[in-house]
PDB file of N, CA and C in Angstrom:
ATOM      1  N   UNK A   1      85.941  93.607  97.422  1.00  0.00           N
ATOM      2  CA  UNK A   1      86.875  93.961  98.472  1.00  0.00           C
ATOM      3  C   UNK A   1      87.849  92.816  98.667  1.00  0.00           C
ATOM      4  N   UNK A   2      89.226  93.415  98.835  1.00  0.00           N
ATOM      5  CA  UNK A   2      90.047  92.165  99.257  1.00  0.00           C
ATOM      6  C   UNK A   2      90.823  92.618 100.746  1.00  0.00           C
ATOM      7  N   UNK A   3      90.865  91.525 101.279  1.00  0.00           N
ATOM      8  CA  UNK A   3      91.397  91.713 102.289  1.00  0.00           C
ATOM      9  C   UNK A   3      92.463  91.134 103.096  1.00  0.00           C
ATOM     10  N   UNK A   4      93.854  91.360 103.125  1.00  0.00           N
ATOM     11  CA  UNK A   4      95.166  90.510 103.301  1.00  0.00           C
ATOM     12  C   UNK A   4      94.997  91.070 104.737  1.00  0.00           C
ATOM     13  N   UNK A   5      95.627  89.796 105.870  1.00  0.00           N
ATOM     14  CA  UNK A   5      96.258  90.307 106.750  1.00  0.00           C
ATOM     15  C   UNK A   5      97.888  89.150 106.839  1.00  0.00           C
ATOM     16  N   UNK A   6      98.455  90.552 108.018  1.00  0.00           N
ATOM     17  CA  UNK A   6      99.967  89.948 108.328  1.00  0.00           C
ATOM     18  C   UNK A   6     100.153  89.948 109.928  1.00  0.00           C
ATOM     19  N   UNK A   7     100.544  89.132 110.435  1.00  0.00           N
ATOM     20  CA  UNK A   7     101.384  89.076 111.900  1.00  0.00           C
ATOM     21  C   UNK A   7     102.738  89.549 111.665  1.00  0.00           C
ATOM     22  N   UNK A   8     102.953  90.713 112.649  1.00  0.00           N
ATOM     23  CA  UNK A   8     104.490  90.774 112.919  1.00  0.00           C
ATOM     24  C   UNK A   8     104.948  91.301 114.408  1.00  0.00           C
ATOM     25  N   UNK A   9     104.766  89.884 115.077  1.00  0.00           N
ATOM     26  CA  UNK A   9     104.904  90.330 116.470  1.00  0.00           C
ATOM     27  C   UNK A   9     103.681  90.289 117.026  1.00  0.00           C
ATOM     28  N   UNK A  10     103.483  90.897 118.036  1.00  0.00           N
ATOM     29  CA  UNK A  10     102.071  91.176 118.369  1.00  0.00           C
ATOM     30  C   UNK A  10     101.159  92.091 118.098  1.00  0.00           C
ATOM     31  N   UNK A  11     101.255  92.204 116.619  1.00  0.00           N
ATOM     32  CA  UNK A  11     100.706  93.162 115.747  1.00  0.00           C
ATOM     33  C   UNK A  11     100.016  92.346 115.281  1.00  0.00           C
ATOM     34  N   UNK A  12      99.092  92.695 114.456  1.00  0.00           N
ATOM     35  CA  UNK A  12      98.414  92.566 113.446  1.00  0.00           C
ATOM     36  C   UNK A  12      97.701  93.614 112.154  1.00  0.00           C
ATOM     37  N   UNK A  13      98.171  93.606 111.242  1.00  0.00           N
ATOM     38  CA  UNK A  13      98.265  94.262 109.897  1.00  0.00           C
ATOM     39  C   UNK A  13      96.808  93.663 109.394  1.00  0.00           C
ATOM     40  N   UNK A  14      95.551  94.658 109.128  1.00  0.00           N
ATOM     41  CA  UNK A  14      94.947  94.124 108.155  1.00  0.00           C
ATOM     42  C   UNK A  14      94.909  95.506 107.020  1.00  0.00           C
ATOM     43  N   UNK A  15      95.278  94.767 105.914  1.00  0.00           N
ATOM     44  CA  UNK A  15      94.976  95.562 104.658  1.00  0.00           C
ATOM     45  C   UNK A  15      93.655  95.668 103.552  1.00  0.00           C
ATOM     46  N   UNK A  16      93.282  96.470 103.744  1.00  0.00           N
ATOM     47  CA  UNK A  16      91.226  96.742 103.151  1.00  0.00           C
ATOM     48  C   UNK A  16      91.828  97.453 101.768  1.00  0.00           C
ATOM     49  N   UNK A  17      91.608  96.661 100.394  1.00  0.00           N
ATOM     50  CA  UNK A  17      91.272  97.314  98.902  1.00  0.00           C
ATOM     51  C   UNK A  17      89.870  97.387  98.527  1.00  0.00           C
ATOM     52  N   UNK A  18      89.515  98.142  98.472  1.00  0.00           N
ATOM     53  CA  UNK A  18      87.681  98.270  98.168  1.00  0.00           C
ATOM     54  C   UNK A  18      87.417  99.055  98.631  1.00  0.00           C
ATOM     55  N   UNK A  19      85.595  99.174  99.079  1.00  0.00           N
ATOM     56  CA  UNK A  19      84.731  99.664  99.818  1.00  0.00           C
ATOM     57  C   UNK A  19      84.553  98.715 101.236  1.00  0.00           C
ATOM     58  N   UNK A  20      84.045  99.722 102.278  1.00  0.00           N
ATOM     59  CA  UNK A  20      84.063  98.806 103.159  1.00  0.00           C
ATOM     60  C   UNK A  20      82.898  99.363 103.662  1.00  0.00           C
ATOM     61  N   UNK A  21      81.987  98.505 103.730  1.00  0.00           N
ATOM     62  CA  UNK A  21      80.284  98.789 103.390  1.00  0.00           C
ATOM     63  C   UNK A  21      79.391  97.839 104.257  1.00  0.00           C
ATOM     64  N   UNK A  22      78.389  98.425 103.630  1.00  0.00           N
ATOM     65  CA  UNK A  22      77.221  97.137 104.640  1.00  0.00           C
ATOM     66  C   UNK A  22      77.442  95.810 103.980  1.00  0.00           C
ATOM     67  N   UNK A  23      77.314  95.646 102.307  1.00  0.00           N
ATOM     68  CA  UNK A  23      78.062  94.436 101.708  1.00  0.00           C
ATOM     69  C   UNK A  23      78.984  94.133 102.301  1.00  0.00           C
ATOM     70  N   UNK A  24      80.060  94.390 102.843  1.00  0.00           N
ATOM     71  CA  UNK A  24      81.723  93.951 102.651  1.00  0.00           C
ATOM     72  C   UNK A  24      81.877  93.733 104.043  1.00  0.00           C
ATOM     73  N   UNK A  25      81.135  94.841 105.014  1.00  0.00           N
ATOM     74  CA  UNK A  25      81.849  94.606 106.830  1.00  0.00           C
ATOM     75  C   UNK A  25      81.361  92.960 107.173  1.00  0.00           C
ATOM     76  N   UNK A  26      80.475  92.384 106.852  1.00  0.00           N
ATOM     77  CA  UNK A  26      80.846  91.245 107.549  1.00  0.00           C
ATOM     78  C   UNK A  26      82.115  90.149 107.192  1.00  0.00           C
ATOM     79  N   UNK A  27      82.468  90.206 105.958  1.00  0.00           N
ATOM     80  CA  UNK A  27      83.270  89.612 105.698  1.00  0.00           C
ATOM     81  C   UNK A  27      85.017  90.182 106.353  1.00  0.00           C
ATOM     82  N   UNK A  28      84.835  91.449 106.776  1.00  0.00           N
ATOM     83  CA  UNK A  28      86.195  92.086 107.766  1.00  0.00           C
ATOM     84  C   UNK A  28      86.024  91.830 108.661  1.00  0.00           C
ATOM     85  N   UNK A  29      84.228  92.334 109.313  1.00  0.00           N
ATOM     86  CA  UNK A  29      84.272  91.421 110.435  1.00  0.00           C
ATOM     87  C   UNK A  29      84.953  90.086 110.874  1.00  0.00           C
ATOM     88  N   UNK A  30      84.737  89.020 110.143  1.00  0.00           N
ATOM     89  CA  UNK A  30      84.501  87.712 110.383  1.00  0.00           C
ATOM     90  C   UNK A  30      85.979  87.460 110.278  1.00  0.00           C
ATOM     91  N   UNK A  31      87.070  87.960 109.401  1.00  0.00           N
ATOM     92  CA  UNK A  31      87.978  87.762 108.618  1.00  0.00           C
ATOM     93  C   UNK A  31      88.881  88.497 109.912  1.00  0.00           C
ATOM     94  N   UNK A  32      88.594  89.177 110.604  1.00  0.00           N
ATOM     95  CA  UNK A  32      89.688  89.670 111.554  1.00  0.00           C
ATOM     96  C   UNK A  32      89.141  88.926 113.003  1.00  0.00           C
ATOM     97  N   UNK A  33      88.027  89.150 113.185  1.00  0.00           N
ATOM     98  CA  UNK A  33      87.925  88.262 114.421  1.00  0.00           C
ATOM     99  C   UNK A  33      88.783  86.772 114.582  1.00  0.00           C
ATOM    100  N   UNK A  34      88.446  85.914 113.475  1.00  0.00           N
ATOM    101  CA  UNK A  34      89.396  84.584 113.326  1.00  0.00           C
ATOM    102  C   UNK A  34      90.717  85.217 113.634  1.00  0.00           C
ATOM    103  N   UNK A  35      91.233  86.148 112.940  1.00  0.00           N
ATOM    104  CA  UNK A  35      92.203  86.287 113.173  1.00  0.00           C
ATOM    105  C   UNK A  35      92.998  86.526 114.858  1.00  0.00           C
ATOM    106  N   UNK A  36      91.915  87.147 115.070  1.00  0.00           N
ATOM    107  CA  UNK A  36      92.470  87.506 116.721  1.00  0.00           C
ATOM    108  C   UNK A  36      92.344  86.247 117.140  1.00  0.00           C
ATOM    109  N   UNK A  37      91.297  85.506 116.967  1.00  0.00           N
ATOM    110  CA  UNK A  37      91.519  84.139 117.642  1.00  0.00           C
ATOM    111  C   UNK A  37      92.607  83.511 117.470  1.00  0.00           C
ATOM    112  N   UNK A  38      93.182  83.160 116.378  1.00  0.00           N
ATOM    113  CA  UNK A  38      93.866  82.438 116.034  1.00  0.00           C
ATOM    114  C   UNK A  38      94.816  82.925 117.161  1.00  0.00           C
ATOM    115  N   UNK A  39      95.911  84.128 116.803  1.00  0.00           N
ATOM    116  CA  UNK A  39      96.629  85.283 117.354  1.00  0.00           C
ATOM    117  C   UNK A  39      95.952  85.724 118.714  1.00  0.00           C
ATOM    118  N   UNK A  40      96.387  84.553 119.922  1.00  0.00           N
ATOM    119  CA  UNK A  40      95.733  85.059 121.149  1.00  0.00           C
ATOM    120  C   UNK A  40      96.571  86.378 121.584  1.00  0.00           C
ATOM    121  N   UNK A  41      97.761  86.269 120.977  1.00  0.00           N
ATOM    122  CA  UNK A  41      98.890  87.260 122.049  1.00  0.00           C
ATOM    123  C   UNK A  41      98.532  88.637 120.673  1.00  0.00           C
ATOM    124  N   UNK A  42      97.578  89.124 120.098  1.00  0.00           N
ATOM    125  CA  UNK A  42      97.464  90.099 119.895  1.00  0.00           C
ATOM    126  C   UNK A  42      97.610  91.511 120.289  1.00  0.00           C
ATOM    127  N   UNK A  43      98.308  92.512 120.347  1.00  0.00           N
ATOM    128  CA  UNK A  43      97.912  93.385 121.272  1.00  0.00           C
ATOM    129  C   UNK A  43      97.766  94.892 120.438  1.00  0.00           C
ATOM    130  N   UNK A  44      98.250  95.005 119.521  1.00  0.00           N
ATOM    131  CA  UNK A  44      97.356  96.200 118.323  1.00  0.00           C
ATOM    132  C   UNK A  44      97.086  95.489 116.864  1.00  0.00           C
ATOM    133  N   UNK A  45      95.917  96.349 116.571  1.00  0.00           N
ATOM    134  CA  UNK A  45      95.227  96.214 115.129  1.00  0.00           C
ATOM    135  C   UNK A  45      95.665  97.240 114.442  1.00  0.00           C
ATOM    136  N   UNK A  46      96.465  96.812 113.444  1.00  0.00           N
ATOM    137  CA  UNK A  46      96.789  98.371 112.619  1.00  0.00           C
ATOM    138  C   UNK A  46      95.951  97.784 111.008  1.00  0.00           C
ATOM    139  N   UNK A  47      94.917  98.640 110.732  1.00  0.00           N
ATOM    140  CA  UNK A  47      94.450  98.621 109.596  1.00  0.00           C
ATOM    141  C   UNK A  47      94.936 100.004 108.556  1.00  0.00           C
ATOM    142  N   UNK A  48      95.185  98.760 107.764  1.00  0.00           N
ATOM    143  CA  UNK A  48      95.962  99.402 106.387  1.00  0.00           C
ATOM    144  C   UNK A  48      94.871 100.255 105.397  1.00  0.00           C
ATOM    145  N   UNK A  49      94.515 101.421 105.038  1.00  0.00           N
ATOM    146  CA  UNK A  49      93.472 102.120 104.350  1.00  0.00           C
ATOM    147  C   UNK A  49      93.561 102.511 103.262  1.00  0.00           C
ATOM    148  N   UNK A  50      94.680 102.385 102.550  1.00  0.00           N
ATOM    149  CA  UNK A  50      95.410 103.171 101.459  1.00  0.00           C
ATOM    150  C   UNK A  50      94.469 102.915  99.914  1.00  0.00           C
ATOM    151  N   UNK A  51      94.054 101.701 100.286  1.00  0.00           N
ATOM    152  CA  UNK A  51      93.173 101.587  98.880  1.00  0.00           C
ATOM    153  C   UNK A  51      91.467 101.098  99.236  1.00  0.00           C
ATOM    154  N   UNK A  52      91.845 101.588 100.405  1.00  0.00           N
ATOM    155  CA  UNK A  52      89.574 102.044 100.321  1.00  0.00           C
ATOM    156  C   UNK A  52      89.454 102.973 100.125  1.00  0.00           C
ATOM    157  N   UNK A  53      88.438 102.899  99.230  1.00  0.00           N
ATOM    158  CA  UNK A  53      87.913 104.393  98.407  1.00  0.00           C
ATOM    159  C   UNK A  53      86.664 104.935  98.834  1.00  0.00           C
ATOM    160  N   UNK A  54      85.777 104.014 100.076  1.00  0.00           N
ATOM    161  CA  UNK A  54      84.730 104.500 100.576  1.00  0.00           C
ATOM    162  C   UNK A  54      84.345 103.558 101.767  1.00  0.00           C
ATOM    163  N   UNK A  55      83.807 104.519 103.079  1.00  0.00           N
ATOM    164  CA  UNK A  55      83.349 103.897 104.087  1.00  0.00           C
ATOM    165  C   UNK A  55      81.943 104.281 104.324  1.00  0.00           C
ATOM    166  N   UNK A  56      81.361 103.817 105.011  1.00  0.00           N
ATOM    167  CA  UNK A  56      79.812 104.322 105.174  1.00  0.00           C
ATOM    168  C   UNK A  56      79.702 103.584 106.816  1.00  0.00           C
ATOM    169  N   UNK A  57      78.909 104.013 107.684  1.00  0.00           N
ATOM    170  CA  UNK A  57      78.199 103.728 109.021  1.00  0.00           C
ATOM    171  C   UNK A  57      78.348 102.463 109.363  1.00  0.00           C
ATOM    172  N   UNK A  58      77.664 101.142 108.149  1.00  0.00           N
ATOM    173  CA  UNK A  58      77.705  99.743 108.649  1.00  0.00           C
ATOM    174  C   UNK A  58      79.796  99.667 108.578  1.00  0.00           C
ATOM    175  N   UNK A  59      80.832 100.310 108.301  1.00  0.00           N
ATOM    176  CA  UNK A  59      82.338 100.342 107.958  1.00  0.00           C
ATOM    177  C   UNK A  59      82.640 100.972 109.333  1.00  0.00           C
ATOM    178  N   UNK A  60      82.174 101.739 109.518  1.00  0.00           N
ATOM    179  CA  UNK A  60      82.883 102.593 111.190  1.00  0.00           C
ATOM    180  C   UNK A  60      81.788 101.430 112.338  1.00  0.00           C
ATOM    181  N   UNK A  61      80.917 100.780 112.155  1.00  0.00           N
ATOM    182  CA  UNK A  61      80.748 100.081 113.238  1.00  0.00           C
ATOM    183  C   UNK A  61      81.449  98.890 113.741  1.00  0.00           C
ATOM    184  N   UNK A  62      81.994  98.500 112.290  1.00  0.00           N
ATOM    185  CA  UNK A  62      82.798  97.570 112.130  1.00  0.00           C
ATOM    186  C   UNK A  62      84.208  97.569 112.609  1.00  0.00           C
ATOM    187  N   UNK A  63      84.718  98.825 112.474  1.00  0.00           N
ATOM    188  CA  UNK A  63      85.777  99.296 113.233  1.00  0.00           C
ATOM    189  C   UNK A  63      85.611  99.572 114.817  1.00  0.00           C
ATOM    190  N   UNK A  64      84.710  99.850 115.175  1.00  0.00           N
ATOM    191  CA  UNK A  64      84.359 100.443 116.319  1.00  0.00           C
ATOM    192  C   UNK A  64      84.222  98.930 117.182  1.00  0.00           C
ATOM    193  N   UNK A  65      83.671  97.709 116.773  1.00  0.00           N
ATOM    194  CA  UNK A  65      83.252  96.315 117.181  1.00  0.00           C
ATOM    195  C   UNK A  65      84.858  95.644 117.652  1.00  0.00           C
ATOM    196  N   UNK A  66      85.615  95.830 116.028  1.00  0.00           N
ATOM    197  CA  UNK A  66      87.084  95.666 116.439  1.00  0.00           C
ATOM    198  C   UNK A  66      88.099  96.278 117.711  1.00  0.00           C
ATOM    199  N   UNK A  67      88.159  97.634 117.598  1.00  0.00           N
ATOM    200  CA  UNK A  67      88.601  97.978 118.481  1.00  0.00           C
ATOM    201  C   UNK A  67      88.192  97.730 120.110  1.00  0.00           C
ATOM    202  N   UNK A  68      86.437  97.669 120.478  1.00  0.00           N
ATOM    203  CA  UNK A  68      86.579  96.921 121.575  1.00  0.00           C
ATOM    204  C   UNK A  68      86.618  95.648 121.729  1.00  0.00           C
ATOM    205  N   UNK A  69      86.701  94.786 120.813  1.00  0.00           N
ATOM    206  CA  UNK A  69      87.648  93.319 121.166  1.00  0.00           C
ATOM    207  C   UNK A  69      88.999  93.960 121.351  1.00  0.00           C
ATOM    208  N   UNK A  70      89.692  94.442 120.749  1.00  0.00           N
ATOM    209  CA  UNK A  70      91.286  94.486 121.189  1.00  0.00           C
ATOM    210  C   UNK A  70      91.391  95.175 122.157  1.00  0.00           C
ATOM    211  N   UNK A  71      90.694  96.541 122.472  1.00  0.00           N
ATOM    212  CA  UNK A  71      90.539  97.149 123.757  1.00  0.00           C
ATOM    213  C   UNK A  71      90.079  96.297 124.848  1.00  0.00           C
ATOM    214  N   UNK A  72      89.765  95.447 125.190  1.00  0.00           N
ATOM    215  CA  UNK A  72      88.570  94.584 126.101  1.00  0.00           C
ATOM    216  C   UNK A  72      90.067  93.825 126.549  1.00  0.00           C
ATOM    217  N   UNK A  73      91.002  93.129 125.880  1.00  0.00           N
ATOM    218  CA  UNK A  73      92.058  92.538 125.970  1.00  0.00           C
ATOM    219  C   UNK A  73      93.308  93.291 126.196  1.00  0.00           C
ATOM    220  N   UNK A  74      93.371  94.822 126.471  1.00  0.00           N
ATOM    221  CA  UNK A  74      94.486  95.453 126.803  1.00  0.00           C
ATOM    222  C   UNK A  74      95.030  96.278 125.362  1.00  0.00           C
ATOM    223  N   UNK A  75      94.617  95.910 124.413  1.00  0.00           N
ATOM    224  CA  UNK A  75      95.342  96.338 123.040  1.00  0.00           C
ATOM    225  C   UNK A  75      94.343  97.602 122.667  1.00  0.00           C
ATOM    226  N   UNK A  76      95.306  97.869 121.198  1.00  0.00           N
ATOM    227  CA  UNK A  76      95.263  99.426 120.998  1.00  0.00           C
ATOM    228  C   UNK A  76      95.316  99.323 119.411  1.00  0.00           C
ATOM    229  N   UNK A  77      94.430 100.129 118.882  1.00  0.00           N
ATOM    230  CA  UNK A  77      94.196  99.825 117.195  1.00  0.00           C
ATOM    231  C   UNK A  77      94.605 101.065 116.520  1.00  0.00           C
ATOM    232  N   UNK A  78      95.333 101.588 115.513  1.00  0.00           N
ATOM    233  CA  UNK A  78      95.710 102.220 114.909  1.00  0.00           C
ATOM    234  C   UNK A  78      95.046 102.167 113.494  1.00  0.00           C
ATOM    235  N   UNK A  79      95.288 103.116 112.611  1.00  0.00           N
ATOM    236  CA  UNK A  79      95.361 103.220 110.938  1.00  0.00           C
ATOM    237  C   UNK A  79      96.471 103.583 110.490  1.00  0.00           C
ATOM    238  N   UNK A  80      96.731 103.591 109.437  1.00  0.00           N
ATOM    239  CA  UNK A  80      97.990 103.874 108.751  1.00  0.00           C
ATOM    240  C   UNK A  80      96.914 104.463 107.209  1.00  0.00           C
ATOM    241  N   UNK A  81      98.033 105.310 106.472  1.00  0.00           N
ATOM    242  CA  UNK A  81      97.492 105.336 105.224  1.00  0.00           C
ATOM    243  C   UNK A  81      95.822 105.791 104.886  1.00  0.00           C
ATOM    244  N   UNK A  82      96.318 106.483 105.621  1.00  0.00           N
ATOM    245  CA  UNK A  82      94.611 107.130 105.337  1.00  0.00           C
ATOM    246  C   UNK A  82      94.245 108.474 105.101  1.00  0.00           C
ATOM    247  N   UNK A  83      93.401 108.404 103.676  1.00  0.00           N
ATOM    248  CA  UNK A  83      92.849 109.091 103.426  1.00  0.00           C
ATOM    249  C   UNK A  83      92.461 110.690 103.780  1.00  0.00           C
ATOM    250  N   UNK A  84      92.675 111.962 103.051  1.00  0.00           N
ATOM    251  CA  UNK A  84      91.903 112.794 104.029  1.00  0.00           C
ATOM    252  C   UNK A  84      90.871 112.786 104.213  1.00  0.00           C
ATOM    253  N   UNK A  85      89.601 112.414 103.181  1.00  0.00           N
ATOM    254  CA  UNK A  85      88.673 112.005 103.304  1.00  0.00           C
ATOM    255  C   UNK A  85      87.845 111.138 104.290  1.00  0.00           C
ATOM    256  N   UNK A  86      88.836 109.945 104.342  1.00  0.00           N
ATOM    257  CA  UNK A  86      88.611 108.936 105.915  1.00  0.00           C
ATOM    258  C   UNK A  86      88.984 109.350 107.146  1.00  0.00           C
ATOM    259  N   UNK A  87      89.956 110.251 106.911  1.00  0.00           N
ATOM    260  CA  UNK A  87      90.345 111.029 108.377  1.00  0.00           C
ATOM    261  C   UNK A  87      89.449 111.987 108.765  1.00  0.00           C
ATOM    262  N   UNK A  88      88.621 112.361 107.817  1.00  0.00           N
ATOM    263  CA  UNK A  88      87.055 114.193 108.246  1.00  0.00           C
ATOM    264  C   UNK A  88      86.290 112.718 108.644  1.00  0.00           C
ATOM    265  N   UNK A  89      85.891 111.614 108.014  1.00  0.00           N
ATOM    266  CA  UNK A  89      84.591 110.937 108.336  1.00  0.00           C
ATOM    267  C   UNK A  89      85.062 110.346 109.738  1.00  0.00           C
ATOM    268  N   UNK A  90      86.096 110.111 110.026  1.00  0.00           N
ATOM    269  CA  UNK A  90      86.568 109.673 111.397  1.00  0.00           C
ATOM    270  C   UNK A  90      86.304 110.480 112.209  1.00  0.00           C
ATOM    271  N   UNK A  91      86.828 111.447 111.867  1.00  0.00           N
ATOM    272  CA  UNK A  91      86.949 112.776 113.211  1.00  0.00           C
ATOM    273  C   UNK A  91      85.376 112.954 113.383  1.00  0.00           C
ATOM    274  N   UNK A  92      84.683 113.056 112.459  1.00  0.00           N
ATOM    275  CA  UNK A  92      82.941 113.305 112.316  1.00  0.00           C
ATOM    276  C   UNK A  92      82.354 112.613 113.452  1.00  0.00           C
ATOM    277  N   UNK A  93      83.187 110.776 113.179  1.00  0.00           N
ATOM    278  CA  UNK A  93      82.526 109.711 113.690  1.00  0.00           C
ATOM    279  C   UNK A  93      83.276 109.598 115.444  1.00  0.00           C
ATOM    280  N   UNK A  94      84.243 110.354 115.581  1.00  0.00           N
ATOM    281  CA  UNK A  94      84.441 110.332 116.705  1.00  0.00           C
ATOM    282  C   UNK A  94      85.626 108.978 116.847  1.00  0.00           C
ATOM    283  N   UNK A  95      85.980 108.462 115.802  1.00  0.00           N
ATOM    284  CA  UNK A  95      86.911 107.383 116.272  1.00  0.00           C
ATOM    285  C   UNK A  95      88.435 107.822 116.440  1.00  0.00           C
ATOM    286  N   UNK A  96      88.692 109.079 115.858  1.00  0.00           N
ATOM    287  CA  UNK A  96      89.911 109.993 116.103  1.00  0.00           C
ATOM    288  C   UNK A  96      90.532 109.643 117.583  1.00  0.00           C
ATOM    289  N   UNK A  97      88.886 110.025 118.626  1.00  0.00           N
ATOM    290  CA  UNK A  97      89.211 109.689 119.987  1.00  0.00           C
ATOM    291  C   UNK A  97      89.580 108.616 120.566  1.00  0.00           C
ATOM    292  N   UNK A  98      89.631 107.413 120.247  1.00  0.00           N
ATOM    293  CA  UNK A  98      89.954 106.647 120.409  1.00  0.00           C
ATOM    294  C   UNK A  98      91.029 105.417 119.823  1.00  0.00           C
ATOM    295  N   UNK A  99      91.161 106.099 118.616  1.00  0.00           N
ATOM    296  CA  UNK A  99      92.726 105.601 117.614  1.00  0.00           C
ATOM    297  C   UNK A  99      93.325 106.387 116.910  1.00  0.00           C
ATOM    298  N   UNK A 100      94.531 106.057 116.630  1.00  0.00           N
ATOM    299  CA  UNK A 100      95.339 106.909 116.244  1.00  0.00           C
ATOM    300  C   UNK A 100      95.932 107.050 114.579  1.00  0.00           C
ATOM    301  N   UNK A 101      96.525 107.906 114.035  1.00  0.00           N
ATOM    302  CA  UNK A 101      96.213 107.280 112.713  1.00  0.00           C
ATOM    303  C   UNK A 101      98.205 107.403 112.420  1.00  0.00           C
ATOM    304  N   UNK A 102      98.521 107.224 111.665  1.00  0.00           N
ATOM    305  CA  UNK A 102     100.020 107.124 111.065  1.00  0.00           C
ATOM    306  C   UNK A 102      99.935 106.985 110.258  1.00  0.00           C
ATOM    307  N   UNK A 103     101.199 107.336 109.413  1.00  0.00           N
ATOM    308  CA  UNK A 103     101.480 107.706 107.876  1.00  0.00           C
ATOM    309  C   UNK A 103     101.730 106.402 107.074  1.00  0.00           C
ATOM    310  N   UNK A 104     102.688 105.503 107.665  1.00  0.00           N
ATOM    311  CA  UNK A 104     102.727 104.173 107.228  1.00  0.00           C
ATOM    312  C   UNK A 104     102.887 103.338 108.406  1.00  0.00           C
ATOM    313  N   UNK A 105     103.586 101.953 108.258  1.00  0.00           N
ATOM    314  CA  UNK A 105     103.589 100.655 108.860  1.00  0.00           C
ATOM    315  C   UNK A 105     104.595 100.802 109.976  1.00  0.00           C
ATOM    316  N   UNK A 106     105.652 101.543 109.291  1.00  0.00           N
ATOM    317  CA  UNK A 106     106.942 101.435 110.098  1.00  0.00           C
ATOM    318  C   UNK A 106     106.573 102.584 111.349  1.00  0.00           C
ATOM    319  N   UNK A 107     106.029 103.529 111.378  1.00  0.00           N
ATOM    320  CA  UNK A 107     105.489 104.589 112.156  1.00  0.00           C
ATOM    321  C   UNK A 107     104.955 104.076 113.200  1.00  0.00           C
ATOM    322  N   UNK A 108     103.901 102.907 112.942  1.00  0.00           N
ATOM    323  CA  UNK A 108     102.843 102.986 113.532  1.00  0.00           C
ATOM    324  C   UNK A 108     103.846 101.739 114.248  1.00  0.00           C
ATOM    325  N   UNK A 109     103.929 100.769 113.727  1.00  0.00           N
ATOM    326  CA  UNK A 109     104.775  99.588 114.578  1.00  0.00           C
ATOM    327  C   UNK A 109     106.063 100.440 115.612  1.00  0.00           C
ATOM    328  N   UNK A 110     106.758 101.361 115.252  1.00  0.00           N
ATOM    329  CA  UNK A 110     107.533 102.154 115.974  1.00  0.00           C
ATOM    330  C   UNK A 110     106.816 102.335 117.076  1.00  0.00           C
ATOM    331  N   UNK A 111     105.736 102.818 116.975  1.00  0.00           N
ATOM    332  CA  UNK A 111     105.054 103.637 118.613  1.00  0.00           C
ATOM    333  C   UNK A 111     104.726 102.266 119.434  1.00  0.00           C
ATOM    334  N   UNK A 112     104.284 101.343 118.647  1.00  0.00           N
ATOM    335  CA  UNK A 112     104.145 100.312 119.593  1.00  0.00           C
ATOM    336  C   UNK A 112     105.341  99.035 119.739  1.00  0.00           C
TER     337      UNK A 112
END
């Protein structure tokens, strides 16, 4: 798994190529939390999905951990680029309800 992120504004962009798994979530974990630290004035997480090819339970908790750090602080987490596949396991998992998804970067930075 590789994992780039970008600041633009009080955004934050992380981009996931891989699986994002019981192997791999701690290292997103760990790899975005710093990041919010670093980036106190955070106020959405937009994760980039376009080239994960599989999520599993320990991957949506991991998302779910993220979003209430940024929720807990006023912010609001999005997806972009995702999958139909990741969009049925979302809706399954119930995170539909609570984030939103967009087609690309410019979409999603638009609403916010």
């Amino acid at each position: 798994m590789v994992i780039e992120t970008e600041r633009v504004g009080t955004n934050l962009i992380v981009t996931v190529d891989g699986e994002l798994d019981l192997e791999t979530s701690p290292e997103f974990r760990n790899l975005v939390e710093a990041k919010l630290d670093q980036y106190q004035t955070i106020t959405h997480l937009i994760l980039d999905l376009k080239k994960v090819n599989f999520i599993d339970s320990s991957g949506l908790g991991v998302i779910l951990g993220r979003f209430k750090r940024i929720s807990q602080d006023g912010g609001r987490m999005s997806a972009i680029n995702v999958s139909d596949q990741l969009k049925r396991i979302f809706e399954l998992s119930g995170l539909l309800k609570i984030m939103n998804i967009y087609n690309d970067r410019k979409q999603a930075l638009d609403n916010f």
